[in-house]
C-alpha atoms as a PDB file:
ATOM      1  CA  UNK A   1      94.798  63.700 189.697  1.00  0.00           C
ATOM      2  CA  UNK A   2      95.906  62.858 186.413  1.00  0.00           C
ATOM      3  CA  UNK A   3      93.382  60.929 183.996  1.00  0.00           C
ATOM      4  CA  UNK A   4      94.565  60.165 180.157  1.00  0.00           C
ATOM      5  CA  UNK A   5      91.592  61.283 178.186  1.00  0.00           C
ATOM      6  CA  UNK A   6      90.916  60.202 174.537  1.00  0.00           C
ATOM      7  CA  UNK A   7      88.512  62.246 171.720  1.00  0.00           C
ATOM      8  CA  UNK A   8      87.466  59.744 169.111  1.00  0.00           C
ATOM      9  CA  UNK A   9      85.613  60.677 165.915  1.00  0.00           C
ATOM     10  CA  UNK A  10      84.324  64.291 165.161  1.00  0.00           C
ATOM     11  CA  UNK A  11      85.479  65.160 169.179  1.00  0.00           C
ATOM     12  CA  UNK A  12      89.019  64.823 167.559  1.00  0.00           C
ATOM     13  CA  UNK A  13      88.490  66.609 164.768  1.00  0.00           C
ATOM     14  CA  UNK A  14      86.475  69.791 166.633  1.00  0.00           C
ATOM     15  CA  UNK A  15      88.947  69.575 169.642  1.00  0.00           C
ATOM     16  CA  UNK A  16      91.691  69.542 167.845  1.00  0.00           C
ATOM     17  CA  UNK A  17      93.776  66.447 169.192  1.00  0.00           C
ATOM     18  CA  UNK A  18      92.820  62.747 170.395  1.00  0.00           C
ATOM     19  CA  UNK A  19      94.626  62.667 173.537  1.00  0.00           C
ATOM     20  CA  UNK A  20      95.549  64.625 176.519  1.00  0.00           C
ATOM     21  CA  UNK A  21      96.785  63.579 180.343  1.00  0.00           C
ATOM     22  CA  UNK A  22      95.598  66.949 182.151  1.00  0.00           C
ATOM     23  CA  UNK A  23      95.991  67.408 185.333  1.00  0.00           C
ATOM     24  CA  UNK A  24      92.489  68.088 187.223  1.00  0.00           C
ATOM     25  CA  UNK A  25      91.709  70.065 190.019  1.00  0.00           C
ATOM     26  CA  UNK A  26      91.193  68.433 193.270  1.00  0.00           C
ATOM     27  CA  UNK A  27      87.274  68.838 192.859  1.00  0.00           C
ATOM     28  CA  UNK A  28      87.328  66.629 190.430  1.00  0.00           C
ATOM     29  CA  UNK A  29      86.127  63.179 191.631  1.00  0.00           C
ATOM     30  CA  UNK A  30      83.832  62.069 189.389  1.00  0.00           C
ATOM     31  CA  UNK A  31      83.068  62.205 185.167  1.00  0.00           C
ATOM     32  CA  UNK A  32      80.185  64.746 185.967  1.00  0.00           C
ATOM     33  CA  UNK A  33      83.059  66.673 187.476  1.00  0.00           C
ATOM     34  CA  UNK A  34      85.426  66.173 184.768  1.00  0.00           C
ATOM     35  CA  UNK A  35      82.631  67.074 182.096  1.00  0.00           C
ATOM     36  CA  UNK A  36      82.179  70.315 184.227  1.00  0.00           C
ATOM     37  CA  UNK A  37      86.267  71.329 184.044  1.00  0.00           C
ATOM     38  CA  UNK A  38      86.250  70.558 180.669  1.00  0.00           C
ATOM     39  CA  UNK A  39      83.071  72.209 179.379  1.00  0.00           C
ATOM     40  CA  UNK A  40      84.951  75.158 181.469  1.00  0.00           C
ATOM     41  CA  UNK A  41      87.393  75.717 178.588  1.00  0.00           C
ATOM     42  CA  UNK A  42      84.397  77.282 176.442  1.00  0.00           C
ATOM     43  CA  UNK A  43      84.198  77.618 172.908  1.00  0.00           C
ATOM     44  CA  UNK A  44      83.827  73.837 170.999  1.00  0.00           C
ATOM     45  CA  UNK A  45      84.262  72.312 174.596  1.00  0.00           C
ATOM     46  CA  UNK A  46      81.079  73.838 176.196  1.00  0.00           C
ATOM     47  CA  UNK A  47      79.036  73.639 172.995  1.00  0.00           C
ATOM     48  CA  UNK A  48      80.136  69.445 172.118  1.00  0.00           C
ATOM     49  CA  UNK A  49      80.085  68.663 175.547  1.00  0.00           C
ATOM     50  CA  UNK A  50      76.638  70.628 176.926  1.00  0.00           C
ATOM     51  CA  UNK A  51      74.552  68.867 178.868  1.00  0.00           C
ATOM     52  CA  UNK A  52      71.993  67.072 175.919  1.00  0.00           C
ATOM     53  CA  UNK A  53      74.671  66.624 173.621  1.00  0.00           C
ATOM     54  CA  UNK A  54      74.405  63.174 172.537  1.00  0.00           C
ATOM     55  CA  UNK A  55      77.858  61.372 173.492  1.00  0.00           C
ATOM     56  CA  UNK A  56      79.099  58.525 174.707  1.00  0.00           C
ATOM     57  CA  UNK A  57      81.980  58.485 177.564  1.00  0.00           C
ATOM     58  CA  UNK A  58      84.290  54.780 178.609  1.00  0.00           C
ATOM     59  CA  UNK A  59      86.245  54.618 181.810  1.00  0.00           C
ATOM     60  CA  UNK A  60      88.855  52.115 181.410  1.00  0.00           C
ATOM     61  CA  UNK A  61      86.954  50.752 178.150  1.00  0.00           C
ATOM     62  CA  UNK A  62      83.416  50.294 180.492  1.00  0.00           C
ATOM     63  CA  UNK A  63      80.553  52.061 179.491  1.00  0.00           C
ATOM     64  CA  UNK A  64      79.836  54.590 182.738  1.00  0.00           C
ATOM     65  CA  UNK A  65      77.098  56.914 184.195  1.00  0.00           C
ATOM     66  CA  UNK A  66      78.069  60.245 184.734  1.00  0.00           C
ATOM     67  CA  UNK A  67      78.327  59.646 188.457  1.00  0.00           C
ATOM     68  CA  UNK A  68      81.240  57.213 188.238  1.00  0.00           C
ATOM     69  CA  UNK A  69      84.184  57.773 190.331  1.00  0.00           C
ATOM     70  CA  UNK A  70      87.626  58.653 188.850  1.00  0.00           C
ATOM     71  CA  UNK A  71      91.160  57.645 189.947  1.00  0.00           C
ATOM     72  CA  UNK A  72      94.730  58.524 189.643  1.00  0.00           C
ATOM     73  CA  UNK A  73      95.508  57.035 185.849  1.00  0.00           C
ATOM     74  CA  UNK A  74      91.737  56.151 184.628  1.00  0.00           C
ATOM     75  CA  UNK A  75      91.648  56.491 180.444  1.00  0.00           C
ATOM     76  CA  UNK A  76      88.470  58.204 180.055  1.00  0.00           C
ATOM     77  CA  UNK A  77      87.431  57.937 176.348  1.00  0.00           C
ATOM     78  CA  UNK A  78      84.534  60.432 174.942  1.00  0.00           C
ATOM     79  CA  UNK A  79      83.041  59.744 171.660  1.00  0.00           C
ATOM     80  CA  UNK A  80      79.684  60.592 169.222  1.00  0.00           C
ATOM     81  CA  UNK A  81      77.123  58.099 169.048  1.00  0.00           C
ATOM     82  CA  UNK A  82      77.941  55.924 166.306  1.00  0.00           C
ATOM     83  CA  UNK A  83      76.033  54.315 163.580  1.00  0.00           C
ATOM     84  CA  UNK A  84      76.613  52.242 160.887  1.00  0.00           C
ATOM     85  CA  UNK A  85      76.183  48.754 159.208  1.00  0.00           C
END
């Protein structure tokens, strides 16, 4: 499945770019699963996205627990916490 993901903030700047459409593997169903495939890539991935790491992750602009489902297309956007006034 393809999914269009987004890196806002320092993700951007640490990953390196702030987009990608990957292809997954076909054991990727959910954004735990995606998290997983991506922390796979080691280096900056497994260290800003380790499980702890304070970020925030959008499906389709929604706010989503980990558990949520993905589908063919879905924009998943993964960004720091964000503070400010």
């Amino acid at each position: 499945m393809k999914v269009r993901l987004l890196y806002f903030a320092r993700l951007r700047e640490v990953f390196a770019t702030a987009q990608e459409t990957p292809e997954t593997p076909a054991n990727v169903q959910t954004l735990a699963d995606l998290l997983d495939w991506l922390r796979q890539r080691g280096g900056v991935w497994a260290e800003e996205l380790a499980v702890g790491r304070a970020y925030r992750v959008a499906v389709n602009q929604d706010l989503v627990e980990r558990d949520a489902a993905l589908h063919e297309n879905d924009e998943v956007a993964i960004f720091p916490p964000v503070t400010g006034g």
